[in-house]
Protein backbone atom coordinates (compact mmCIF):
# COMPACT_ATOMS: atom_id res chain seq x y z
CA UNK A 1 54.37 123.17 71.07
CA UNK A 2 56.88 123.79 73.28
CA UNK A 3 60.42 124.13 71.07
CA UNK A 4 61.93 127.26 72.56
CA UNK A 5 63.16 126.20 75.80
CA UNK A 6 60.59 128.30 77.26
CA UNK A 7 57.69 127.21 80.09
CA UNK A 8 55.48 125.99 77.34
CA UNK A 9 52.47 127.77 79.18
CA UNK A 10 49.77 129.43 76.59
CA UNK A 11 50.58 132.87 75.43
CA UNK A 12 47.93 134.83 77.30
CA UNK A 13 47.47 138.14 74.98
CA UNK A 14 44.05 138.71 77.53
CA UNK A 15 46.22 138.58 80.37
CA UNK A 16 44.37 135.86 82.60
CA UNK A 17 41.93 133.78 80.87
CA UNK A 18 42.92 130.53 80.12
CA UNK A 19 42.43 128.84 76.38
CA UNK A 20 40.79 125.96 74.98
CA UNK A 21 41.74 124.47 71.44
CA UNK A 22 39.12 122.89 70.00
CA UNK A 23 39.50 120.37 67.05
CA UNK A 24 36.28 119.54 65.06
CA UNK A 25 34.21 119.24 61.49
CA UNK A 26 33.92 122.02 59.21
CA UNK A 27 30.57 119.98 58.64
CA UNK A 28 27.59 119.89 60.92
CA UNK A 29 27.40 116.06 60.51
CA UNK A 30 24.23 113.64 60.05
CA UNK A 31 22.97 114.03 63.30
CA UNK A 32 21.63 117.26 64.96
CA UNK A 33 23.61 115.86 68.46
CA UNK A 34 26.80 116.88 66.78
CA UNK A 35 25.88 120.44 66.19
CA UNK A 36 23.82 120.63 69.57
CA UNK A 37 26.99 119.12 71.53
CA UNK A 38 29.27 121.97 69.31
CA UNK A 39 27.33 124.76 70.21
CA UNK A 40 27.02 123.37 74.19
CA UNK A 41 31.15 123.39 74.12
CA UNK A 42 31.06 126.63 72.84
CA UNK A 43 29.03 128.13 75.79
CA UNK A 44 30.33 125.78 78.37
CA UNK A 45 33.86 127.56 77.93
CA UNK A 46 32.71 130.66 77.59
CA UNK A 47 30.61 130.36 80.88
CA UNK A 48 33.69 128.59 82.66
CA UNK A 49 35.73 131.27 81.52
CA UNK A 50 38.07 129.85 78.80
CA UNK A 51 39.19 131.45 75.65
CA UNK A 52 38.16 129.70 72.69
CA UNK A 53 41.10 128.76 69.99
CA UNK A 54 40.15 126.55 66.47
CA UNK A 55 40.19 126.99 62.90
CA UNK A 56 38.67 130.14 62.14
CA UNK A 57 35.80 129.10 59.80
CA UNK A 58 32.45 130.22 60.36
CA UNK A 59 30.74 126.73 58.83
CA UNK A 60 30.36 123.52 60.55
CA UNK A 61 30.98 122.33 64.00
CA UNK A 62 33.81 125.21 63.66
CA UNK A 63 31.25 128.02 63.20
CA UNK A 64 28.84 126.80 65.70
CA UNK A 65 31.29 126.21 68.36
CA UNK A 66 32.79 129.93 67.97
CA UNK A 67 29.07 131.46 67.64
CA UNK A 68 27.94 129.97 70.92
CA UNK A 69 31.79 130.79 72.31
CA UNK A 70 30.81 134.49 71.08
CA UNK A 71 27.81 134.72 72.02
CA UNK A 72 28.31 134.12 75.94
CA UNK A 73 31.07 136.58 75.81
CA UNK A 74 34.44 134.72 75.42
CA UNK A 75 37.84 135.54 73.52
CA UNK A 76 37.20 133.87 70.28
CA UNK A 77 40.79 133.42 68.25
CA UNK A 78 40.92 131.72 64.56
CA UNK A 79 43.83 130.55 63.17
CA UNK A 80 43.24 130.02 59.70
CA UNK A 81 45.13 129.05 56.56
CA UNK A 82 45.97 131.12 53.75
CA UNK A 83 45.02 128.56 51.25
CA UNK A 84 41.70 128.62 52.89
CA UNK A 85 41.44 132.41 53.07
CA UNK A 86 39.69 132.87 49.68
CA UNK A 87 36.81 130.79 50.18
CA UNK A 88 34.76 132.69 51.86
CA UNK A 89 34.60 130.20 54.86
CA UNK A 90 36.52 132.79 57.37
CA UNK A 91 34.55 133.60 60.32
CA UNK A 92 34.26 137.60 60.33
CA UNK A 93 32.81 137.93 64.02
CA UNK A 94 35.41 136.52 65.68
CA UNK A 95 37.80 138.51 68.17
CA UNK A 96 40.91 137.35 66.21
CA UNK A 97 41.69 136.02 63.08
CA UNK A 98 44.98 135.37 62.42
CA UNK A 99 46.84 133.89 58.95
CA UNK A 100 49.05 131.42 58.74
CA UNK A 101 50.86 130.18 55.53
CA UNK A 102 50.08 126.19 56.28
CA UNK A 103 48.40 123.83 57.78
CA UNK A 104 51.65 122.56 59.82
CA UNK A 105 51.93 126.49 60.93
CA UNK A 106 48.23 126.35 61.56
CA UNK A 107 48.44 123.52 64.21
CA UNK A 108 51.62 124.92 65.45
CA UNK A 109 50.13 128.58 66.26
CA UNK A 110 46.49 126.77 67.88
CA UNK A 111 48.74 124.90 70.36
CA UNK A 112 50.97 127.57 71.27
CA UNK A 113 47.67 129.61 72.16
CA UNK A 114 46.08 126.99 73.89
CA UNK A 115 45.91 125.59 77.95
CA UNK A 116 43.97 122.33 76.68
CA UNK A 117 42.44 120.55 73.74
CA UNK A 118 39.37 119.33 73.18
CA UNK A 119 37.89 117.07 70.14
CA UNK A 120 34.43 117.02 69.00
CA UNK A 121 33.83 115.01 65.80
CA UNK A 122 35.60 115.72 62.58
CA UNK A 123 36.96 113.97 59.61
CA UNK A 124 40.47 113.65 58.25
CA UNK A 125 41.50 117.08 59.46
CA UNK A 126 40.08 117.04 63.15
CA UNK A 127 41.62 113.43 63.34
CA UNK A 128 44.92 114.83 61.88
CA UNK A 129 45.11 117.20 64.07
CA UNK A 130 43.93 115.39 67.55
CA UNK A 131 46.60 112.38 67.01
CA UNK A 132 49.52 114.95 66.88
CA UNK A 133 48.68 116.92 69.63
CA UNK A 134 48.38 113.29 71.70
CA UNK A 135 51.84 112.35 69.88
CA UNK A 136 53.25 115.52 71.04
CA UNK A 137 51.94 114.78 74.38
CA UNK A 138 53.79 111.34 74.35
CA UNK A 139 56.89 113.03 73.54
CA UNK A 140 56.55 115.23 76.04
CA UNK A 141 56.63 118.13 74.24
CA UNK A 142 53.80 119.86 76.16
CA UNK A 143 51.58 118.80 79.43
CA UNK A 144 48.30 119.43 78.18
CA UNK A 145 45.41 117.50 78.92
CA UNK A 146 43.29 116.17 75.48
CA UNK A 147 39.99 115.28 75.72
CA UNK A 148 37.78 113.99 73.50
CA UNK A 149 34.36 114.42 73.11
CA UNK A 150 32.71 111.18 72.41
CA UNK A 151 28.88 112.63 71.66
CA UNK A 152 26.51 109.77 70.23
CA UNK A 153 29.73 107.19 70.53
CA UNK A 154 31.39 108.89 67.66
CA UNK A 155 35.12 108.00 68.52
CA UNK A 156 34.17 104.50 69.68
CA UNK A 157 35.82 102.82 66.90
CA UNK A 158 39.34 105.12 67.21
CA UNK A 159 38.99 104.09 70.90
CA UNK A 160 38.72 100.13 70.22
CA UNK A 161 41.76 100.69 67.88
CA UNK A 162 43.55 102.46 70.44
CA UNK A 163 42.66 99.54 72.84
CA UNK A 164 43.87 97.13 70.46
CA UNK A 165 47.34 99.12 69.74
CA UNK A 166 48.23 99.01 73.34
CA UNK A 167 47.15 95.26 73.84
CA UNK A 168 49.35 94.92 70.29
CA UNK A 169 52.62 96.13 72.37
CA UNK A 170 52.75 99.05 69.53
CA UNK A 171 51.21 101.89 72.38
CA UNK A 172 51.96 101.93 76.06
CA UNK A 173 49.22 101.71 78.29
CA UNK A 174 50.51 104.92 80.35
CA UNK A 175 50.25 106.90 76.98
CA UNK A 176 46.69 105.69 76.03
CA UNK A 177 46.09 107.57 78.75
CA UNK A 178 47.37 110.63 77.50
CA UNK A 179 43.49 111.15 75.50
CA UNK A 180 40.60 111.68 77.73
CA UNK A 181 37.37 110.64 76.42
CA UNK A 182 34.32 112.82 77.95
CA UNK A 183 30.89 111.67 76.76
CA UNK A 184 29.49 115.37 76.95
CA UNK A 185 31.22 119.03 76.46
CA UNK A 186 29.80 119.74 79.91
CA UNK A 187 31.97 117.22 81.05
CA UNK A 188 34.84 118.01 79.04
CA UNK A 189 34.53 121.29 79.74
CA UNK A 190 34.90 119.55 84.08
CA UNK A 191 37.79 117.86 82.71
CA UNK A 192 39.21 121.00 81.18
CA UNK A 193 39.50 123.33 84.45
CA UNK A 194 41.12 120.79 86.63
CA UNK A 195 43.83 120.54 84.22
């Protein structure tokens, strides 16, 4: 989040690379798709040549998205809570792991750090965090693009609600467009490097 007045560009501690912040479950989910489309994200931006920023856990969609991230050779930085520090969910592989006191500082820290963001499926957390970034967005407080990643039709329902915000007259049709929905990470991944 831009607040400073500065150019609101990532900070780029590897000097060229460019970051992705990715949002997802510290679950695998129900269906092996979600942890199959995690782990394609994960290699998809390390083989395009992003950075990988997210939560820091090594469990999940979290854990698989950093593993893959890791394993084809990209900057892996977690940003993880302190009041999650203690149970034993940290990922120790990473090339980063930085504390934060909160969750708000959490969020705050993953966006400074990042060039885009991209949603897989979540819960309450990963939707938490995907509709501030887009608020943010609307506010103009950065120019990142979101995209999320719709695998197995996941987000249709937040989609339809979206749709029926903006027919509502409570969401302008200009910033529904602020979220871009990719069906696969491959995709997103597209969507990612042309900004």
């Amino acid at each position: 989040m831009n607040t400073n007045g500065d150019s609101g560009e990532a900070e780029e501690a590897n000097g060229t690379a460019p970051r992705a912040a990715v949002y997802c479950g510290s679950a695998r989910g129900s269906d092996p798709a979600f942890l199959a489309e995690a782990q394609a994200l994960g290699a998809a931006l390390a083989a395009a040549g992003f950075g990988l920023v997210y939560g820091g856990a090594s469990i999940g969609l979290m854990g698989a998205v950093a593993d893959a991230a890791l394993a084809g050779g990209a900057e892996v930085i977690g940003v993880l809570p302190e009041v999650l520090a203690g149970s034993e969910i940290a990922h120790t592989g990473l090339t980063r792991l930085e504390m934060v006191p909160t969750m708000h500082a959490r969020k705050a820290r993953m966006a400074k750090l990042a060039d885009v963001f991209l949603i897989l499926p979540g819960g309450y957390g990963t939707l938490d965090e995907l509709m501030e970034i887009v608020t943010w967005a609307q506010l103009k407080l950065h120019a990142k693009p979101c995209i999320l990643i719709n695998t197995l039709g996941y987000w249709n329902g937040l989609l339809e609600f979206l749709d029926t915000a903006v027919e509502a007259g409570f969401l302008k049709a200009k910033n529904r467009e602020l979220l871009q929905v990719a069906k696969t990470a491959q995709e997103a991944v597209q969507l990612a490097r042309q900004g």
